[in-house]
N, C-alpha and C. Protein backbone atom coordinates (compact mmCIF):
# COMPACT_ATOMS: atom_id res chain seq x y z
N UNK A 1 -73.77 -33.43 64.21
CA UNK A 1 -74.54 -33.21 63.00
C UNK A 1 -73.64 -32.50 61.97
N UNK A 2 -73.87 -33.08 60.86
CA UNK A 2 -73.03 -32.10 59.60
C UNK A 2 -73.22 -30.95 59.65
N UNK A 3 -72.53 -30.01 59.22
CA UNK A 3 -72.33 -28.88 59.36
C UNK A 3 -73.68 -28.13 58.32
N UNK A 4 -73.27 -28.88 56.87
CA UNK A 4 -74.62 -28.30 56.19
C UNK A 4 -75.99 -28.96 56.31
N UNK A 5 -76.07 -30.14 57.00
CA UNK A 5 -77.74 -30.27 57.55
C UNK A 5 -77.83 -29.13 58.42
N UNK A 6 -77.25 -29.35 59.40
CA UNK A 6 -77.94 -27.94 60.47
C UNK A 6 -77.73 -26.56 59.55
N UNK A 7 -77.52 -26.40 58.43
CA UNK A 7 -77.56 -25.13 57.59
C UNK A 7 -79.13 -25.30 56.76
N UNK A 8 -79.44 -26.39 56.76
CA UNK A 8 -80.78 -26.61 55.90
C UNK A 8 -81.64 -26.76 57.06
N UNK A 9 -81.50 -27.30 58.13
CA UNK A 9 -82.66 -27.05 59.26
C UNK A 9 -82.93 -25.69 59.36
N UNK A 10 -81.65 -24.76 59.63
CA UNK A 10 -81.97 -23.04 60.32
C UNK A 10 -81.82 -22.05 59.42
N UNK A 11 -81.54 -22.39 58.06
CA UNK A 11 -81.30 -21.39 57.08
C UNK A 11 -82.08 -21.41 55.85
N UNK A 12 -81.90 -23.04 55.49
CA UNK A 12 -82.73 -22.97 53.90
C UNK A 12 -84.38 -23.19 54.11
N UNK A 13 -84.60 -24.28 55.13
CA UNK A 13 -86.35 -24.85 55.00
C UNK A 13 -87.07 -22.79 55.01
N UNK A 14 -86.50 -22.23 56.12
CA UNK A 14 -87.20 -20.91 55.98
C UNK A 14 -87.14 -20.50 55.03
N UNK A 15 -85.90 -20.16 54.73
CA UNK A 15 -85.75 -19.07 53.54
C UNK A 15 -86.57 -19.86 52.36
N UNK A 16 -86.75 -20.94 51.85
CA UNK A 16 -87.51 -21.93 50.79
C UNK A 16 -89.03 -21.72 51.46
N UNK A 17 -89.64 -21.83 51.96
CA UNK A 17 -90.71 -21.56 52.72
C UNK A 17 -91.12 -20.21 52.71
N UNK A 18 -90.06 -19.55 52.45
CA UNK A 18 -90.87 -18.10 52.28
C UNK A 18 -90.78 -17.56 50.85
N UNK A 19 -89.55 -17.92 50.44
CA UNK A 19 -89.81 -17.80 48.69
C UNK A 19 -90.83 -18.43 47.59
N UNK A 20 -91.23 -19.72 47.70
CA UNK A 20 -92.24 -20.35 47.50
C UNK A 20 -93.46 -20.85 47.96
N UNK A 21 -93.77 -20.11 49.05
CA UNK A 21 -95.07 -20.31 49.85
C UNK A 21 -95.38 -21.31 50.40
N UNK A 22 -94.49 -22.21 50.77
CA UNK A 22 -95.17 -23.45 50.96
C UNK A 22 -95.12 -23.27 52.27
N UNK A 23 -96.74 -23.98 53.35
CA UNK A 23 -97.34 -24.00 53.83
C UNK A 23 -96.68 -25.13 54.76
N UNK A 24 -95.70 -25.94 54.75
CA UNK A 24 -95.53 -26.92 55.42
C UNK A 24 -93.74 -27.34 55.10
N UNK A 25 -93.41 -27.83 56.17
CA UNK A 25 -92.14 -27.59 56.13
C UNK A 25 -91.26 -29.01 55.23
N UNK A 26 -92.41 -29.88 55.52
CA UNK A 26 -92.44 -31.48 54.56
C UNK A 26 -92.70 -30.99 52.99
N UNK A 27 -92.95 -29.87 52.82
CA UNK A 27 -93.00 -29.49 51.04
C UNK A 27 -91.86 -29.37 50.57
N UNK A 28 -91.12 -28.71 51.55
CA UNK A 28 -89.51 -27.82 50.98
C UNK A 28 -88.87 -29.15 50.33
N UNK A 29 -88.54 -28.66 49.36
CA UNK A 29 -87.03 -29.82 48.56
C UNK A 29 -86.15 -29.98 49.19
N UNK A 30 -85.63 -31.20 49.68
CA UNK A 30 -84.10 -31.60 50.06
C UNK A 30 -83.16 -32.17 49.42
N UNK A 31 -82.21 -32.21 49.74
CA UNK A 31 -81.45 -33.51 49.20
C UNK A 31 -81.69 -34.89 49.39
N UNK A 32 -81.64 -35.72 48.70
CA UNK A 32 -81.42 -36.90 48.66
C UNK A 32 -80.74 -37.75 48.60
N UNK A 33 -79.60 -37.59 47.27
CA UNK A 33 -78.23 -38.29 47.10
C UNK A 33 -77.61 -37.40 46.32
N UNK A 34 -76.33 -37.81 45.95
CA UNK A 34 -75.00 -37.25 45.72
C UNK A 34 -74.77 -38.42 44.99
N UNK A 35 -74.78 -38.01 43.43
CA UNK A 35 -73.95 -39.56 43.18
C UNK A 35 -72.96 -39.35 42.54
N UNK A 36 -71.67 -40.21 42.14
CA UNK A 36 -70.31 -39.77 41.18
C UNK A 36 -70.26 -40.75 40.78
N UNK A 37 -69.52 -40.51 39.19
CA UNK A 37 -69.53 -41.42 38.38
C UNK A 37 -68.46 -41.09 37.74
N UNK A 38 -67.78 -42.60 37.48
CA UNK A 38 -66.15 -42.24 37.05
C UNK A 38 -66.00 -43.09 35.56
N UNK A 39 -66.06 -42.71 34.56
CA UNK A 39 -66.00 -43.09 33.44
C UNK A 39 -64.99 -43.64 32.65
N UNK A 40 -64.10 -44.66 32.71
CA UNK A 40 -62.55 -44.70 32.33
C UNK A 40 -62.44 -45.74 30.91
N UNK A 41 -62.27 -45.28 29.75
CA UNK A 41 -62.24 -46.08 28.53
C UNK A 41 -61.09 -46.84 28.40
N UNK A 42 -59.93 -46.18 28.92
CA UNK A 42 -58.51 -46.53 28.70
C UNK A 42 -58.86 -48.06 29.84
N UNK A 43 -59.51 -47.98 30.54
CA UNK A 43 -59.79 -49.29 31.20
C UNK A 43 -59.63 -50.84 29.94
N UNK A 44 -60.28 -50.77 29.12
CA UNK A 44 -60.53 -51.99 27.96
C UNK A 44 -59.06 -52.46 28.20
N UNK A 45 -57.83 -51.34 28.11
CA UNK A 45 -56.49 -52.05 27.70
C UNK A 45 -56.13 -52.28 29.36
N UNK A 46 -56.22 -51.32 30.01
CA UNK A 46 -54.99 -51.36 31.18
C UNK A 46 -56.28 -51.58 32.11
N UNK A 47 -56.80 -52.50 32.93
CA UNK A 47 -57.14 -52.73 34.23
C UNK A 47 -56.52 -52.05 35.71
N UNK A 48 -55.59 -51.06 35.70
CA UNK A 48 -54.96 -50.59 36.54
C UNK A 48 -55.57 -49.30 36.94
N UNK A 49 -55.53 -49.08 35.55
CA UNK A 49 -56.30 -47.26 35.65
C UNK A 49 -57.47 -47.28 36.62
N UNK A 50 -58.61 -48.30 36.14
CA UNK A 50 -59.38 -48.32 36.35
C UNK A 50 -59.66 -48.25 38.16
N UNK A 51 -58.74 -49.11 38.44
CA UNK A 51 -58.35 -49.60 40.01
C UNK A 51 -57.72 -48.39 40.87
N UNK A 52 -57.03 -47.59 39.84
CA UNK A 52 -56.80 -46.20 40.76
C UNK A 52 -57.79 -45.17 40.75
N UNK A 53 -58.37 -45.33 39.48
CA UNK A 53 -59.65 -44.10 39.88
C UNK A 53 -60.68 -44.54 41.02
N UNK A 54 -60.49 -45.66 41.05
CA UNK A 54 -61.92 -46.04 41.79
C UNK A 54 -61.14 -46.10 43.35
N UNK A 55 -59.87 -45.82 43.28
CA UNK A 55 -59.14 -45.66 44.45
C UNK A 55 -59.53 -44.18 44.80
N UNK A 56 -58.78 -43.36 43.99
CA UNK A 56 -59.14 -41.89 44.47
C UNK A 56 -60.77 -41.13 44.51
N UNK A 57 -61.83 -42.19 44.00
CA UNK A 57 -63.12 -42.28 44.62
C UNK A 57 -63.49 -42.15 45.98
N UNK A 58 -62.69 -43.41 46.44
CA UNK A 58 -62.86 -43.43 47.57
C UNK A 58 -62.51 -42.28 48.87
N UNK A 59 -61.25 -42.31 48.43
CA UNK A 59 -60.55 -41.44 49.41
C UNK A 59 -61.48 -39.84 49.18
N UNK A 60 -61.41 -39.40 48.19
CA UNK A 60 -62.37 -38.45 47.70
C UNK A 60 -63.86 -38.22 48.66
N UNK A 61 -64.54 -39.61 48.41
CA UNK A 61 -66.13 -39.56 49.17
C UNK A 61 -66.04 -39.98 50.33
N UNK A 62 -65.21 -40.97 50.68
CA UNK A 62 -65.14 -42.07 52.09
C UNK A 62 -65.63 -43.03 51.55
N UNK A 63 -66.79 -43.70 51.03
CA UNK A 63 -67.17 -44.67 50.54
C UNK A 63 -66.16 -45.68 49.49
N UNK A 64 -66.91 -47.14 49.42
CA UNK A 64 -65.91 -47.73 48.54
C UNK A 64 -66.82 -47.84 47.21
N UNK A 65 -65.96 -47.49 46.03
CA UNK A 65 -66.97 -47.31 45.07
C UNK A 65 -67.33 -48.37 44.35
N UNK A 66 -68.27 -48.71 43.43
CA UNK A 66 -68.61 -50.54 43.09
C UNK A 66 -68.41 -49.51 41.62
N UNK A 67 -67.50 -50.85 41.17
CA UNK A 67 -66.96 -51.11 39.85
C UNK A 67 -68.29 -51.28 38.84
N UNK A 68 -68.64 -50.48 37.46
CA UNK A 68 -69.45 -50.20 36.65
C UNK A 68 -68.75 -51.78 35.74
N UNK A 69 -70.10 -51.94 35.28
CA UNK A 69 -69.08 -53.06 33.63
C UNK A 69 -70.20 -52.57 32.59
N UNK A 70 -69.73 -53.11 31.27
CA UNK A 70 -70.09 -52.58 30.23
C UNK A 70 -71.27 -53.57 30.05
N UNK A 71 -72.53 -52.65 29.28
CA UNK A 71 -73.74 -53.81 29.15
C UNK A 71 -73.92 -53.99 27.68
N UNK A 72 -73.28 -53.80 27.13
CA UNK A 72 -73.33 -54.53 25.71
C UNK A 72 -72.20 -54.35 24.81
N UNK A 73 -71.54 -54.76 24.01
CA UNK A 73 -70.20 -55.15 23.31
C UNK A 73 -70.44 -54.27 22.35
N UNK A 74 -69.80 -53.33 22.12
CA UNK A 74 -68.58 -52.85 21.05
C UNK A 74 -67.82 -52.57 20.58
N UNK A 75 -67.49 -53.15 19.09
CA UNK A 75 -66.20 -53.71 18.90
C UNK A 75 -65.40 -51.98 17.78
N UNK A 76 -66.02 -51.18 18.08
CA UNK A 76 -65.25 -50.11 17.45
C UNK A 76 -64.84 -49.48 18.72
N UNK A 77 -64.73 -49.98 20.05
CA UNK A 77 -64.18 -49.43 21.42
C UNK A 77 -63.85 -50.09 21.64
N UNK A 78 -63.39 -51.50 21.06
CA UNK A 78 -62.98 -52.69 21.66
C UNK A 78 -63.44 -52.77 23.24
N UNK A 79 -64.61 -52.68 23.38
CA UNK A 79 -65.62 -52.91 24.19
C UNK A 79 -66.18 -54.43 24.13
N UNK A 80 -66.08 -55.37 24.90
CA UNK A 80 -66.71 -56.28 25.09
C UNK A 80 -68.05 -56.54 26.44
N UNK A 81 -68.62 -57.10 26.69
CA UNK A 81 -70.30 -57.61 27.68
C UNK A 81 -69.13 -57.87 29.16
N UNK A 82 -69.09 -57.36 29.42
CA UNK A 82 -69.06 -57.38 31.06
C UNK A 82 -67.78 -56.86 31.88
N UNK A 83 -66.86 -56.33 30.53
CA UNK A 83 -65.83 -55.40 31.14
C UNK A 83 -65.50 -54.71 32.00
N UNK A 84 -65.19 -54.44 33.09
CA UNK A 84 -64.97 -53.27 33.72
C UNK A 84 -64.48 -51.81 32.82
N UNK A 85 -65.57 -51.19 33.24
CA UNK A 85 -65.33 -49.88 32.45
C UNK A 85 -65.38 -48.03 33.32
N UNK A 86 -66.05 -48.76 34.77
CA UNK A 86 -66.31 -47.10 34.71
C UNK A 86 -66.31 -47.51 36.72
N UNK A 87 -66.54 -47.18 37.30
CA UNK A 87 -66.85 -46.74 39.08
C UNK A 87 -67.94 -45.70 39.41
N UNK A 88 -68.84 -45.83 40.73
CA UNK A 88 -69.67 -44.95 40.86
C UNK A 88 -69.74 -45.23 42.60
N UNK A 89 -69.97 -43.97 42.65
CA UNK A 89 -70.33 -43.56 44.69
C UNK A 89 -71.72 -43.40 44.74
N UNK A 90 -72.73 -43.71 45.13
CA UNK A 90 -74.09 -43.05 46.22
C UNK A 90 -73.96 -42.54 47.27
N UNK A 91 -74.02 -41.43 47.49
CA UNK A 91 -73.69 -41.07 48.87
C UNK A 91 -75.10 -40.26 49.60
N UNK A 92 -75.37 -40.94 50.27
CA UNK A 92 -76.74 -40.33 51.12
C UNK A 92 -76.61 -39.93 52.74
N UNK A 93 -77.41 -38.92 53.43
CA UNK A 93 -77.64 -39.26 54.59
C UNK A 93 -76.27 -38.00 55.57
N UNK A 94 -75.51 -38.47 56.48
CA UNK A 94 -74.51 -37.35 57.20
C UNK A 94 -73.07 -37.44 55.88
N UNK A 95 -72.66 -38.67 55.69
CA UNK A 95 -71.70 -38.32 54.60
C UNK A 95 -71.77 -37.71 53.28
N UNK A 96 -73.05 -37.66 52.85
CA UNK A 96 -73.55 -36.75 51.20
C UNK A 96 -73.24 -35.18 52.11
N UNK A 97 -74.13 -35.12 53.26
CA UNK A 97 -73.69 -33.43 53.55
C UNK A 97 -71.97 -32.97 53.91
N UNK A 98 -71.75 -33.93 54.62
CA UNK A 98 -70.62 -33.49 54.19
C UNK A 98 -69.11 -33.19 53.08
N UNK A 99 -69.81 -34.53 52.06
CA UNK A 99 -68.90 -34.07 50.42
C UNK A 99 -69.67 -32.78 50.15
N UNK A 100 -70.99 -32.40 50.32
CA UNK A 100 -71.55 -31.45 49.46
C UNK A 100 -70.55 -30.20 50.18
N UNK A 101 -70.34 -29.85 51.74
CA UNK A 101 -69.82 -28.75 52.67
C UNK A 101 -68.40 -28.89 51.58
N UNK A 102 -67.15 -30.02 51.74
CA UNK A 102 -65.82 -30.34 51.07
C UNK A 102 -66.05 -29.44 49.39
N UNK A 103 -67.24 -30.31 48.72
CA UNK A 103 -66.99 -29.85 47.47
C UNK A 103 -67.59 -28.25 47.54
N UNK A 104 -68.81 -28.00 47.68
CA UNK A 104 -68.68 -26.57 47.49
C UNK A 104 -67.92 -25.14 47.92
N UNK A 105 -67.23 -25.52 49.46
CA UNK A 105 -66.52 -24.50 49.65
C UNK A 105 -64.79 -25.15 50.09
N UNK A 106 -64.27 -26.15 49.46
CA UNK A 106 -63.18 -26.39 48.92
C UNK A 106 -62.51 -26.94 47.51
N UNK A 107 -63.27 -27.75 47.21
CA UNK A 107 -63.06 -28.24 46.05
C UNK A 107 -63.41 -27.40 44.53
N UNK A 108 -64.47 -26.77 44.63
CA UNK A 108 -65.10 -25.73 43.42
C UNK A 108 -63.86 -24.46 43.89
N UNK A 109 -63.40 -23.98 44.49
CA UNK A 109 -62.95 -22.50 44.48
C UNK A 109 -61.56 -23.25 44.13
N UNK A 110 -61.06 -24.44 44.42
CA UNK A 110 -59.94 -25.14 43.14
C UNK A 110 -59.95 -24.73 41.74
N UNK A 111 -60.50 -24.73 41.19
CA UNK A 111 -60.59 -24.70 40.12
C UNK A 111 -60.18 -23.55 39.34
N UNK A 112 -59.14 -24.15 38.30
CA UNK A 112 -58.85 -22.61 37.08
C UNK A 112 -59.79 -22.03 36.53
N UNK A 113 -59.31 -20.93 37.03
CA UNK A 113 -60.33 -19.59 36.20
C UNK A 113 -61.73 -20.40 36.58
N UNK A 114 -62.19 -20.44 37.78
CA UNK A 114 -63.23 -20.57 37.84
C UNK A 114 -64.50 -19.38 38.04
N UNK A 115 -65.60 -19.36 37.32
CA UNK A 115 -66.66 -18.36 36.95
C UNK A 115 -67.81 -18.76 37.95
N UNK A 116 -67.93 -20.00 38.34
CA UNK A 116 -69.00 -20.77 38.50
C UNK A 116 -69.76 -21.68 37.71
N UNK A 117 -70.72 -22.51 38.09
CA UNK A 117 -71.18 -23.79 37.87
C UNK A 117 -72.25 -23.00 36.86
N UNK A 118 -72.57 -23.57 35.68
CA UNK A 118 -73.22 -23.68 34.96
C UNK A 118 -75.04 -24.16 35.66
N UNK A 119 -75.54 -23.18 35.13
CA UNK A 119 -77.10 -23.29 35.62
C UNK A 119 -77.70 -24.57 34.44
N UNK A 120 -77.95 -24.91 33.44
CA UNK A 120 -78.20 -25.57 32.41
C UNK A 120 -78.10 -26.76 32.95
N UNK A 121 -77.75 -27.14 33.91
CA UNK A 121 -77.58 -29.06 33.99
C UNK A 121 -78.56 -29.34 34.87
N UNK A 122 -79.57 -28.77 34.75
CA UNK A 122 -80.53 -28.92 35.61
C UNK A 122 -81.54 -30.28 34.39
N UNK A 123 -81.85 -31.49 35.08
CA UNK A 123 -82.49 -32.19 34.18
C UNK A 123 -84.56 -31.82 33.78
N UNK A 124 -85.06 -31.43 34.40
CA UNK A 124 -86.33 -30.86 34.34
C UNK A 124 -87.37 -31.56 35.24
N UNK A 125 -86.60 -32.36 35.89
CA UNK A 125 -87.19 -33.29 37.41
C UNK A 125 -86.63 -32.50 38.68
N UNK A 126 -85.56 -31.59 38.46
CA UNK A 126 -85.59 -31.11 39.75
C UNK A 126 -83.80 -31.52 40.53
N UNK A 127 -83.23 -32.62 39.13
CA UNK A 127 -82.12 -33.12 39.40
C UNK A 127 -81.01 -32.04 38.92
N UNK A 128 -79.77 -32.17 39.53
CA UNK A 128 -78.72 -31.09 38.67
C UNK A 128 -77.27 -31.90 38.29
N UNK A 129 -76.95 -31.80 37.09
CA UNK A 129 -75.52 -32.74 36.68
C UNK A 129 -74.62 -32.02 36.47
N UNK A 130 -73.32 -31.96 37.05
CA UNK A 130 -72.60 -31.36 36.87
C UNK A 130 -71.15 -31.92 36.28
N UNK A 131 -70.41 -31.45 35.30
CA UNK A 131 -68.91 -32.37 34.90
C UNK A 131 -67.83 -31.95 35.63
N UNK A 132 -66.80 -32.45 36.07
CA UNK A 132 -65.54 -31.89 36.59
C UNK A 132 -64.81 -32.44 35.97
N UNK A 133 -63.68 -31.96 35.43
CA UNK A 133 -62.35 -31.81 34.34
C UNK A 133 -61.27 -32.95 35.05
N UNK A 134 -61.26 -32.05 36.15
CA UNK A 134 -60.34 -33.21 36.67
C UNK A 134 -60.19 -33.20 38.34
N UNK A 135 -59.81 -34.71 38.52
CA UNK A 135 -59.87 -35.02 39.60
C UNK A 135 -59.22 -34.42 41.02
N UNK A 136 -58.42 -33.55 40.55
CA UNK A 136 -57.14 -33.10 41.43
C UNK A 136 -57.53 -31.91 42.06
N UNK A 137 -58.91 -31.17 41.79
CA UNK A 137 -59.39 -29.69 42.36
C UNK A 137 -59.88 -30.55 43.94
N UNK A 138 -60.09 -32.16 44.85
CA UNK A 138 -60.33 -32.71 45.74
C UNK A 138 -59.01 -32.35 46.71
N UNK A 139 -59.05 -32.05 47.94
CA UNK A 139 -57.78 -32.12 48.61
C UNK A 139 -57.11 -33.30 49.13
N UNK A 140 -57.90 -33.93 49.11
CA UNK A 140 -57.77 -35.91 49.47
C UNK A 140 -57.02 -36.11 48.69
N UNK A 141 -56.73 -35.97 47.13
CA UNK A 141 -55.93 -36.42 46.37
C UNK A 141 -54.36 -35.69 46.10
N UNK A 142 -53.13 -37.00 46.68
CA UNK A 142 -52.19 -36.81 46.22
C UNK A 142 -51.62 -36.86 45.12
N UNK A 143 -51.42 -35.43 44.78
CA UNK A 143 -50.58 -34.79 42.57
C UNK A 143 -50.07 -35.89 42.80
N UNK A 144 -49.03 -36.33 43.41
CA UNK A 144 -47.53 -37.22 43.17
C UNK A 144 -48.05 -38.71 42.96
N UNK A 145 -49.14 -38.79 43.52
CA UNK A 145 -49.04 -40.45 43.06
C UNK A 145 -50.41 -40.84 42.34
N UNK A 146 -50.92 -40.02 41.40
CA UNK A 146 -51.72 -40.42 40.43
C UNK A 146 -50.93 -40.68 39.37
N UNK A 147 -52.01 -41.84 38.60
CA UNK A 147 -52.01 -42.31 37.20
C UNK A 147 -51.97 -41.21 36.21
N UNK A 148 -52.71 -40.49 36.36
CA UNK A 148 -53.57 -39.62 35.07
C UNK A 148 -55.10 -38.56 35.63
N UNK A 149 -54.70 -37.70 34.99
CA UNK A 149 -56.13 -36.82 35.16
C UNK A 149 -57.05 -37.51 34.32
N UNK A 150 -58.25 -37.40 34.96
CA UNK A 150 -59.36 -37.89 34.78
C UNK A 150 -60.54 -36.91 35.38
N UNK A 151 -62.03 -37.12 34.84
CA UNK A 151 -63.08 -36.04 35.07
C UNK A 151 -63.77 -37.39 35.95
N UNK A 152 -65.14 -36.63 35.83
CA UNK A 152 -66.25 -37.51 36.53
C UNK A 152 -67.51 -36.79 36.92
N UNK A 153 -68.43 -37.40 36.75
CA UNK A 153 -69.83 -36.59 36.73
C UNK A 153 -70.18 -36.46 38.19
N UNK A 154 -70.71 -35.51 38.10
CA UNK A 154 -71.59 -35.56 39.96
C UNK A 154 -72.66 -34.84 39.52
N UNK A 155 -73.66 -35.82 40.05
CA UNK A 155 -75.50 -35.55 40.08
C UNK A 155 -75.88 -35.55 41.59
N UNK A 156 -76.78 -34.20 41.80
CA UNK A 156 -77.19 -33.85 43.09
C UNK A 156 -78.89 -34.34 42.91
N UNK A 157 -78.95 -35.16 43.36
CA UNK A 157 -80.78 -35.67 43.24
C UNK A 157 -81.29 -34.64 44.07
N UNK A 158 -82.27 -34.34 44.33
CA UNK A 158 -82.83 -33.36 44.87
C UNK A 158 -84.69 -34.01 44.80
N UNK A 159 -85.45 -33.43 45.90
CA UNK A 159 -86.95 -34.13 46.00
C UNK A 159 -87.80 -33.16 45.27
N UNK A 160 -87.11 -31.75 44.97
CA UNK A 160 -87.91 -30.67 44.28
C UNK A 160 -88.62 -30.88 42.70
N UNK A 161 -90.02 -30.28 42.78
CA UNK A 161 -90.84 -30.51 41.27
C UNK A 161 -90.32 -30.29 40.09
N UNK A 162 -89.70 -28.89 40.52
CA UNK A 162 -88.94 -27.88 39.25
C UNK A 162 -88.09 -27.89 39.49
N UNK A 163 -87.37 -27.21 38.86
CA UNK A 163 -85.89 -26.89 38.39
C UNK A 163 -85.86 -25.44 39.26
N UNK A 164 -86.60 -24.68 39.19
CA UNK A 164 -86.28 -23.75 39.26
C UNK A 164 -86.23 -23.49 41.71
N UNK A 165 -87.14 -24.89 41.77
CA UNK A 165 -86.89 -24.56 43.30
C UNK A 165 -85.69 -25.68 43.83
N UNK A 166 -85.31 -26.65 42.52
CA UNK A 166 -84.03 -27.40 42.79
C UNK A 166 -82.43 -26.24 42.59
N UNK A 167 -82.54 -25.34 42.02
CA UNK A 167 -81.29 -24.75 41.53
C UNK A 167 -81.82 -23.48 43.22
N UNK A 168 -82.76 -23.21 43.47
CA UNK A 168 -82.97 -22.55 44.90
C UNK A 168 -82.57 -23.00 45.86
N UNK A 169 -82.60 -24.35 45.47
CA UNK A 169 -82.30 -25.23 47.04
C UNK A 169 -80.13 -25.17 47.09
N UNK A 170 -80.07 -25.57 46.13
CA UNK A 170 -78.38 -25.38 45.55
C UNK A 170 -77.64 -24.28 46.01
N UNK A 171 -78.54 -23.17 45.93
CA UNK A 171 -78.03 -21.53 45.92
C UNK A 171 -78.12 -21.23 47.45
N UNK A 172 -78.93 -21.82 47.85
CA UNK A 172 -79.05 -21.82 49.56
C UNK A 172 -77.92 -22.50 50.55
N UNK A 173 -77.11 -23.61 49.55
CA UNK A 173 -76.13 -24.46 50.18
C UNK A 173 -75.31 -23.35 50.27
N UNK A 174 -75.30 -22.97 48.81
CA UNK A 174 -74.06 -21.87 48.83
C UNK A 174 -73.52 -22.57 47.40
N UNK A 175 -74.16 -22.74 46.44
CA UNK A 175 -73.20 -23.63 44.94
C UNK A 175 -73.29 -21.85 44.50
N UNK A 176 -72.40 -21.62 43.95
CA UNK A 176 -71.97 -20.76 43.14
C UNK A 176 -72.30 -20.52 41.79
N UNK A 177 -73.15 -20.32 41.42
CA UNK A 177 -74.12 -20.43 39.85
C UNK A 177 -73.54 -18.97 38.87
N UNK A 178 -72.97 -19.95 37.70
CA UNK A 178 -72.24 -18.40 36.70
C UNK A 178 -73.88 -17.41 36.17
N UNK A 179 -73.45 -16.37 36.60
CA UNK A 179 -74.65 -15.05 36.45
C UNK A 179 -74.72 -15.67 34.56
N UNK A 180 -75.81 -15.39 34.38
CA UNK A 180 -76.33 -15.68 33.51
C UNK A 180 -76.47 -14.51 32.28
């Protein structure tokens, strides 16, 4: 078993259960998915880029990531209808817990001058979005043989009502939230 499911079986359902009263252990918020999303514009000219980010996706999540294309043409991005433009991971189930274990207590304490994760990206469903600068705070990824720094979004879906028992459920993993 992943290391942080059995941390949400014996640590969070209680501790969530006793902070919010809930009566049943099927109330508590879990996770759901993990998703990343790799955004690459410089794609329109060079098709290569594109092929290495969605390389260091992989190696990054384990999964293979399915190539994004563009859904409608524009021509001030020299954007055209069905381009390849961007890559994305779903990750659910024993492999989401374990990117979540990788990213929160290796990949986030990477980071320059890091303060912690911004509380604000919480969407008001209970979801949380977060940006990363660049790709290289992952230990999977070799400096020497990338293209280019590049960012990429990661959204933690979560089953919680509010925000406020989705950013509880986060703080229980152990995400590091900048004091406010």
């Amino acid at each position: 078993m992943a290391r942080m499911k059995d941390k949400y079986m014996k640590e969070v359902v209680p501790a969530l259960m006793e902070k919010f009263s809930y009566r049943n252990k099927m109330e508590v918020p879990k996770l759901e998915k993990i998703i990343l999303n790799v955004g690459m514009g410089k794609a329109t000219d060079d098709i290569k880029v594109l092929e290495a980010a969605a390389e260091e996706m992989g190696q990054i999540t384990g999964q293979k990531p399915v190539i994004t294309r563009a859904k409608k043409a524009i021509s001030n991005f020299k954007l055209r209808l069905n381009i390849p433009i961007g890559a994305r991971v779903t990750l659910r189930g024993i492999i989401m817990y374990e990117f979540l274990d990788r990213f929160l207590n290796v990949a986030l304490p990477r980071i320059k001058d890091f303060r912690g994760i911004s509380s604000r990206g919480f969407d008001g469903r209970g979801n949380y979005n977060l940006g990363i600068k660049e790709q290289i705070i992952f230990p999977e990824i070799n400096y020497d043989k990338i293209m280019g720094i590049h960012g990429m979004n990661i959204t933690f879906v979560t089953t919680a009502k509010t925000d406020k028992e989705a950013e509880e459920l986060l703080r229980q993993f152990g995400a590091p939230f900048a004091k406010r």
